[in-house]
N, C-alpha and C. Protein backbone atom coordinates (compact mmCIF):
# COMPACT_ATOMS: atom_id res chain seq x y z
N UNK A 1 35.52 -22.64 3.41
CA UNK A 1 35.34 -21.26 3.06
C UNK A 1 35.71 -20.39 4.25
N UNK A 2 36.36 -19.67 4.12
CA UNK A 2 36.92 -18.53 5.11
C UNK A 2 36.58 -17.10 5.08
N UNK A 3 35.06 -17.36 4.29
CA UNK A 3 34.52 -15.93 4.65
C UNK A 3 34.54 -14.53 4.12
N UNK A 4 35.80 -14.74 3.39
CA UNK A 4 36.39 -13.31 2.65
C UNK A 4 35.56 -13.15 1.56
N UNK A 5 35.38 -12.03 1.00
CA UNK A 5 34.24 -12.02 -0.36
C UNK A 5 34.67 -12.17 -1.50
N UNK A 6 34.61 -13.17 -1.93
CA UNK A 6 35.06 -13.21 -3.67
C UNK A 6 34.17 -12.60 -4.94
N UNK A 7 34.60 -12.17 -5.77
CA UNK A 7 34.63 -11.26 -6.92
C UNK A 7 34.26 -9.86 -6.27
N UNK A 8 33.22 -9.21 -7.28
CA UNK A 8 33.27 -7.93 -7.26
C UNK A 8 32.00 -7.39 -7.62
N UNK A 9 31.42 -7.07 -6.92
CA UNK A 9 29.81 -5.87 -7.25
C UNK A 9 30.17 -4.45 -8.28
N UNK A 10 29.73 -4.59 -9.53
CA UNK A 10 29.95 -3.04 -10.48
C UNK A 10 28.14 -2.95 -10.47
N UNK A 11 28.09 -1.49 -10.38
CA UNK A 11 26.92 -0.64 -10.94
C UNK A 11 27.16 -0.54 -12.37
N UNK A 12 26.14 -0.40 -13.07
CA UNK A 12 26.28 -0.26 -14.74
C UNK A 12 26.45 1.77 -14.88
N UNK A 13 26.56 2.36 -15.30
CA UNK A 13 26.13 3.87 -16.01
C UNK A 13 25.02 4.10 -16.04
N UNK A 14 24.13 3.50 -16.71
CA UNK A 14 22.98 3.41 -16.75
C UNK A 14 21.91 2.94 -15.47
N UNK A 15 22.41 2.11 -14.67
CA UNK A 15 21.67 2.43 -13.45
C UNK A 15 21.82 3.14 -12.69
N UNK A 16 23.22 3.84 -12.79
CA UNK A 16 23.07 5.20 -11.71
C UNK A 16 22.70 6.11 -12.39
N UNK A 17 22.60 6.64 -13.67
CA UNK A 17 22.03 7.31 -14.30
C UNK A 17 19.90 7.42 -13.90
N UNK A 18 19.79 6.06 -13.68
CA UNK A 18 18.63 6.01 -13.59
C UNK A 18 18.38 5.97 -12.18
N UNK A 19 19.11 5.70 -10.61
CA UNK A 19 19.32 6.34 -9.51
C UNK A 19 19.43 8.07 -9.24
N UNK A 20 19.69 8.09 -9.96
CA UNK A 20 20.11 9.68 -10.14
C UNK A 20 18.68 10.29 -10.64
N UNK A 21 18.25 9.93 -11.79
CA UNK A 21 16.78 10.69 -12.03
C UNK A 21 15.65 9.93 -11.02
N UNK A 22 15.64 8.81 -10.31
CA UNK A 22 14.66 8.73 -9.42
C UNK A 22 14.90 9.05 -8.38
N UNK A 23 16.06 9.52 -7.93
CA UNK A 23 16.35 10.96 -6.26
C UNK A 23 15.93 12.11 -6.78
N UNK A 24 16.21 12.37 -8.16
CA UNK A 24 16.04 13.77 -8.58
C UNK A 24 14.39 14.14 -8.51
N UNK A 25 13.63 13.15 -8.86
CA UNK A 25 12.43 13.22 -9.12
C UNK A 25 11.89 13.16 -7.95
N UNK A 26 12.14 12.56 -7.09
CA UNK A 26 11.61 12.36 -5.71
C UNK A 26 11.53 13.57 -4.92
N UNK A 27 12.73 14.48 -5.06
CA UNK A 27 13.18 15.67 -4.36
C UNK A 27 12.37 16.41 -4.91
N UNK A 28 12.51 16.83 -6.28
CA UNK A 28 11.55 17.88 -6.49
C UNK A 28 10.13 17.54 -7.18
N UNK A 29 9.54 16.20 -6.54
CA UNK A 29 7.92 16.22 -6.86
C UNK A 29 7.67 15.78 -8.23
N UNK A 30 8.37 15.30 -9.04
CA UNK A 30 8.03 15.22 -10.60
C UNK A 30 8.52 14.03 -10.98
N UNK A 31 7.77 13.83 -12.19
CA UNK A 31 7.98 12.39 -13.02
C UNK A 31 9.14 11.79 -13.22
N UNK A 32 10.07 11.11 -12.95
CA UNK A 32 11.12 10.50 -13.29
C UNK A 32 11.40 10.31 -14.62
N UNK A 33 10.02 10.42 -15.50
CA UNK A 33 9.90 9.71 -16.84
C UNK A 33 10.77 11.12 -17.77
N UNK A 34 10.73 12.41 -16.99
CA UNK A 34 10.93 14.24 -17.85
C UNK A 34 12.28 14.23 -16.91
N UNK A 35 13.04 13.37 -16.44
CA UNK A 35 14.49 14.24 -15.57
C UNK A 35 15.29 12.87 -16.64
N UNK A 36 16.51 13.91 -16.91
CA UNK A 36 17.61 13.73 -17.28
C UNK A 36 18.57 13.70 -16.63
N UNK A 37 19.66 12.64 -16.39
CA UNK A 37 20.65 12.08 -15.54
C UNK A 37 22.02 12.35 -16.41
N UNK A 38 22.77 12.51 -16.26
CA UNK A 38 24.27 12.04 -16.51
C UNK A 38 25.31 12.18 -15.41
N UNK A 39 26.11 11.47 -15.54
CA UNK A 39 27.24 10.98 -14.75
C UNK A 39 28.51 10.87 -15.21
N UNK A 40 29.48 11.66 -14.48
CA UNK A 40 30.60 11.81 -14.80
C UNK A 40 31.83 11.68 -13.73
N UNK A 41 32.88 11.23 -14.20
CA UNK A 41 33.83 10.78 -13.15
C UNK A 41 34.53 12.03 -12.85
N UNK A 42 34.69 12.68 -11.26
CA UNK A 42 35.26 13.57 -11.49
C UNK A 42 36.22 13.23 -9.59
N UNK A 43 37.95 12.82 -10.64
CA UNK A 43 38.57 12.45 -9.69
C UNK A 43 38.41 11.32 -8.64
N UNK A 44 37.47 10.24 -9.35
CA UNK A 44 37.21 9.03 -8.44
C UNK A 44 35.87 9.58 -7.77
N UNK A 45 35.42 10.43 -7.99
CA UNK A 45 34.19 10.86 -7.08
C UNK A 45 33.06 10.77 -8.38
N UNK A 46 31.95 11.40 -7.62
CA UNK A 46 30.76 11.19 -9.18
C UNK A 46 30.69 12.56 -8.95
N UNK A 47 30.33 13.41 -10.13
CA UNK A 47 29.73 14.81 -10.44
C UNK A 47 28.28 14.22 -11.57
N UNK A 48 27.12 14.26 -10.51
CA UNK A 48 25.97 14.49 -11.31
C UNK A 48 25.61 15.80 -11.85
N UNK A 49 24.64 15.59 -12.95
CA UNK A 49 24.27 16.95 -13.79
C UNK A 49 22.60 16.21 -14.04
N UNK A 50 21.89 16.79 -13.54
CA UNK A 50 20.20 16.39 -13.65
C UNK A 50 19.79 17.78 -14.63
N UNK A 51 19.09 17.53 -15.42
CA UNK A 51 17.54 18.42 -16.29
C UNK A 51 16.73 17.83 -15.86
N UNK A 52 15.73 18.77 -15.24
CA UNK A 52 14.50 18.54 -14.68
C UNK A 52 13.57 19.43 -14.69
N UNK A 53 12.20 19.29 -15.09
CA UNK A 53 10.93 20.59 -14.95
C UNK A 53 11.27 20.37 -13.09
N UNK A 54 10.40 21.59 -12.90
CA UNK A 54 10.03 21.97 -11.42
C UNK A 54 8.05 22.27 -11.54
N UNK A 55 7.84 21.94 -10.57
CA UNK A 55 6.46 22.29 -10.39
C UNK A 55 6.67 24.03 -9.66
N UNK A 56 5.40 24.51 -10.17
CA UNK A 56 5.37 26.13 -9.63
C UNK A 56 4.32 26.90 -9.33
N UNK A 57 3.67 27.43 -8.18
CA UNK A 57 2.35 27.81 -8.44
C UNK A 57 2.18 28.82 -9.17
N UNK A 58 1.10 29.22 -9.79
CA UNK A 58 0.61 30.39 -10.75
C UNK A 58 1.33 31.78 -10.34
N UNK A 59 1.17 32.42 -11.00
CA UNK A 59 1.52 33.77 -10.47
C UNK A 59 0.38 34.71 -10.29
N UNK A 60 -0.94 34.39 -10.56
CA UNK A 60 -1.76 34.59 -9.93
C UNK A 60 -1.98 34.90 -8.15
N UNK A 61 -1.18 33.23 -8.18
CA UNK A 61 -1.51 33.08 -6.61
C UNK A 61 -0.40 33.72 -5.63
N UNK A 62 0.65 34.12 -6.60
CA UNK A 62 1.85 34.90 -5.95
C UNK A 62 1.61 36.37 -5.78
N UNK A 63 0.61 36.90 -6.38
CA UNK A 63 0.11 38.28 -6.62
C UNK A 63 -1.29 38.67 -5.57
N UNK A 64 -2.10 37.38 -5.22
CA UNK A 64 -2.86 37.50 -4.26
C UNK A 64 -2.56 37.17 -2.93
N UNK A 65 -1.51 36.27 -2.71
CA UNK A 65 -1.22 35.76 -1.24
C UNK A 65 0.09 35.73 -1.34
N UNK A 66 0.99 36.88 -0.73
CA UNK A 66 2.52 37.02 -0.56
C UNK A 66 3.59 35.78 0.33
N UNK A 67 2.33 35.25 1.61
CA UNK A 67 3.20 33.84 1.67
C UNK A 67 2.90 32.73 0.81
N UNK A 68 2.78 32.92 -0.21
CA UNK A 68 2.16 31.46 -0.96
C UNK A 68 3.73 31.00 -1.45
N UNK A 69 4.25 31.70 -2.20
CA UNK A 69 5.69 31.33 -2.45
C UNK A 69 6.42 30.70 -1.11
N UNK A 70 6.39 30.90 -0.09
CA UNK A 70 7.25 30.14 1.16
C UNK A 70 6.61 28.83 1.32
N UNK A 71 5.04 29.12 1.12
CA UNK A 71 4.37 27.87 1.42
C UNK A 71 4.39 26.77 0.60
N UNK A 72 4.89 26.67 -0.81
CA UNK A 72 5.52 25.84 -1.30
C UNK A 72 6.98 25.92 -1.52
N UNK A 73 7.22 25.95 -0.75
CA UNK A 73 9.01 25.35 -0.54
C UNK A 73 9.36 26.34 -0.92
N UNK A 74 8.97 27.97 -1.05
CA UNK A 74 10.10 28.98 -1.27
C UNK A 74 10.26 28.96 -2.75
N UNK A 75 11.20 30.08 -3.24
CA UNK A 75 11.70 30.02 -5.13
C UNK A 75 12.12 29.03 -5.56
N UNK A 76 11.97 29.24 -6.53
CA UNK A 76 12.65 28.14 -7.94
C UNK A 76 13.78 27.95 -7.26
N UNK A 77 14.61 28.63 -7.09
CA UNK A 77 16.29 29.02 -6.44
C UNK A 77 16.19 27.93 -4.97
N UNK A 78 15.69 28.57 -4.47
CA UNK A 78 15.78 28.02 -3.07
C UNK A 78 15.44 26.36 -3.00
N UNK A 79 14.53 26.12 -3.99
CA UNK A 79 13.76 24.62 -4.22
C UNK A 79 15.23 24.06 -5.10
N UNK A 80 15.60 24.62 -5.77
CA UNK A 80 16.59 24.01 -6.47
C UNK A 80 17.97 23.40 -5.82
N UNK A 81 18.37 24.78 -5.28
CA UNK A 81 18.94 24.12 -3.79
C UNK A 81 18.89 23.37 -2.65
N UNK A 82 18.24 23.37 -2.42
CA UNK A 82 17.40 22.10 -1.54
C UNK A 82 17.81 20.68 -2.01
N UNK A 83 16.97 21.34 -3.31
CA UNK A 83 17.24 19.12 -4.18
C UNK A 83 18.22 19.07 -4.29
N UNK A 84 19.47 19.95 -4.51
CA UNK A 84 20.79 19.48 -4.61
C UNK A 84 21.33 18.91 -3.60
N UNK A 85 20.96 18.81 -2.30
CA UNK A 85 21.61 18.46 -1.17
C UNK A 85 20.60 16.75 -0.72
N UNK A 86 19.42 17.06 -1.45
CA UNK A 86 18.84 15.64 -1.22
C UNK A 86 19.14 14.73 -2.11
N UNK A 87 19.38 15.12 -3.47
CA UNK A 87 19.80 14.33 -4.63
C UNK A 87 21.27 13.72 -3.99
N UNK A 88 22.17 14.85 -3.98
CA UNK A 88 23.42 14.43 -3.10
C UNK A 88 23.78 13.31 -2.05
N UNK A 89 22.51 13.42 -1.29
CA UNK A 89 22.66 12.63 0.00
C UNK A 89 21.84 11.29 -0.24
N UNK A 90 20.80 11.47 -0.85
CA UNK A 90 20.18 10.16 -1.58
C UNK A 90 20.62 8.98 -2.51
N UNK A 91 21.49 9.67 -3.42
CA UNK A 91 22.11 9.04 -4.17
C UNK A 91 23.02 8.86 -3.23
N UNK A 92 24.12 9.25 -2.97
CA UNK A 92 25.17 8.25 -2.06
C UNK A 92 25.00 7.27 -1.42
N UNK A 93 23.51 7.66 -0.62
CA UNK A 93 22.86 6.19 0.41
C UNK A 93 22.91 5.05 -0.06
N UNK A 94 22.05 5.05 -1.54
CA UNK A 94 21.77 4.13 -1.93
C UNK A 94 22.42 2.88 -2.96
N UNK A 95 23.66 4.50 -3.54
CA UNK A 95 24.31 3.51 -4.61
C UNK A 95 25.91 3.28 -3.60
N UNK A 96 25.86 4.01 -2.35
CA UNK A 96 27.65 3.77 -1.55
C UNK A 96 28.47 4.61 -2.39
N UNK A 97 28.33 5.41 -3.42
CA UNK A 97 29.04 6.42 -4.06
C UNK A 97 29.78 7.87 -3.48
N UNK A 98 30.68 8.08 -4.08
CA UNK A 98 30.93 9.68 -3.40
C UNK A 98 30.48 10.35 -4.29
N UNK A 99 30.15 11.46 -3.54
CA UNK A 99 28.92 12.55 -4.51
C UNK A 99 30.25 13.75 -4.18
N UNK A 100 30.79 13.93 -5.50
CA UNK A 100 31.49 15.55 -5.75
C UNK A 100 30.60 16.68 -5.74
N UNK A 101 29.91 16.59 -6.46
CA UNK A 101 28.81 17.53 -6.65
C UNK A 101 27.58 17.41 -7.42
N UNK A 102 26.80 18.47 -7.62
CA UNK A 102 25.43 17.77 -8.20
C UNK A 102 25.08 19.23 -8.51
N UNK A 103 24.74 19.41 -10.33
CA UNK A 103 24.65 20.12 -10.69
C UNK A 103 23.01 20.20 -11.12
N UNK A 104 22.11 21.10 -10.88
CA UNK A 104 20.66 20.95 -11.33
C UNK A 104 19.70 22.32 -12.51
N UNK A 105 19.95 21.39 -13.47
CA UNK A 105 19.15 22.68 -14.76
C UNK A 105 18.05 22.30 -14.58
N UNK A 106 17.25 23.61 -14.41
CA UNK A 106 15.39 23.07 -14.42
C UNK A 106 14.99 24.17 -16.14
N UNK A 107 14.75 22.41 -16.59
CA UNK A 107 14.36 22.50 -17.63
C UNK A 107 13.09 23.16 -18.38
N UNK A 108 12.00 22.84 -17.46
CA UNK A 108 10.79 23.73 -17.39
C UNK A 108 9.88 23.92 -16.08
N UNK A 109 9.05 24.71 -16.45
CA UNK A 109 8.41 25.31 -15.22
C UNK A 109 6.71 24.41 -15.62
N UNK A 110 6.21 23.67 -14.60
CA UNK A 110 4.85 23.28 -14.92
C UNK A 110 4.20 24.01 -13.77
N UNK A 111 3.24 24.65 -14.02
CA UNK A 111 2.57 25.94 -13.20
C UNK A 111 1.26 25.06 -12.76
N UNK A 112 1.45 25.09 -11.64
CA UNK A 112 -0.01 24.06 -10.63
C UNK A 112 -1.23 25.58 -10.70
N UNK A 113 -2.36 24.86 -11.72
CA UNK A 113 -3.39 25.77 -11.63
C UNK A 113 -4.11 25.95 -9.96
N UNK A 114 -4.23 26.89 -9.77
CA UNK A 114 -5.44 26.86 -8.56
C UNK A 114 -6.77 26.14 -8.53
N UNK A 115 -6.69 25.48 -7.20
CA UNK A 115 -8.13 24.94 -7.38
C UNK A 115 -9.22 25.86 -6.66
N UNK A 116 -10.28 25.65 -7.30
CA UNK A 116 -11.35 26.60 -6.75
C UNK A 116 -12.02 26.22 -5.31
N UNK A 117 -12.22 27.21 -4.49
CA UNK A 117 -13.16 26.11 -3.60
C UNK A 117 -14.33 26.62 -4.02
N UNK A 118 -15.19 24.98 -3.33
CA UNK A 118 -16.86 25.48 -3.85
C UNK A 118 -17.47 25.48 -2.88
């Protein structure tokens, strides 16, 4: 044997599909079980497209404490952006892929009630 590697390693669709919603989920805090993956070839590169809820605090708490929005990671916008660059960089790590781009719809908003102190 001389070492050289014979055959060939393929990823299925479906497991990067499912790479793709567990970076997605990781990045922005939420269930893997509610993010939607697809994958598309764009020019030998991958173009992901994730649906995903986002977690959000009340607007309560945005109306009583003006840094509360920075203190969780800033807007919807800004959080959204963010995960695009971790989804991006995560997924490549792990699957050796080129990441074209990475597109992110947040599908719903789940609003973190306040907890009381006692």
């Amino acid at each position: 044997m001389n070492g050289a590697p014979r055959g060939r390693n393929t990823i299925s669709a479906r497991a990067l599909d499912r790479v793709a919603s567990a970076v997605t989920a990781e990045a922005l805090d939420v269930s893997a079980r509610h993010v939607r993956a697809r994958i598309e070839d764009e020019s030998g590169a991958i173009a992901l497209h994730v649906s995903t809820p986002i977690r959000a605090i009340s607007l309560r708490a945005v109306q009583t404490d003006a840094a509360a929005v920075q203190r969780s990671g800033g807007s919807l916008l800004q959080r959204a952006e963010a995960a695009q660059q971790l989804i991006r960089d995560d997924f490549a790590s792990l699957t050796g892929s080129e990441v074209a781009r990475v597109t992110v719809r947040l599908s719903s908003v789940d609003i973190r009630q306040e907890e009381r102190v006692r």
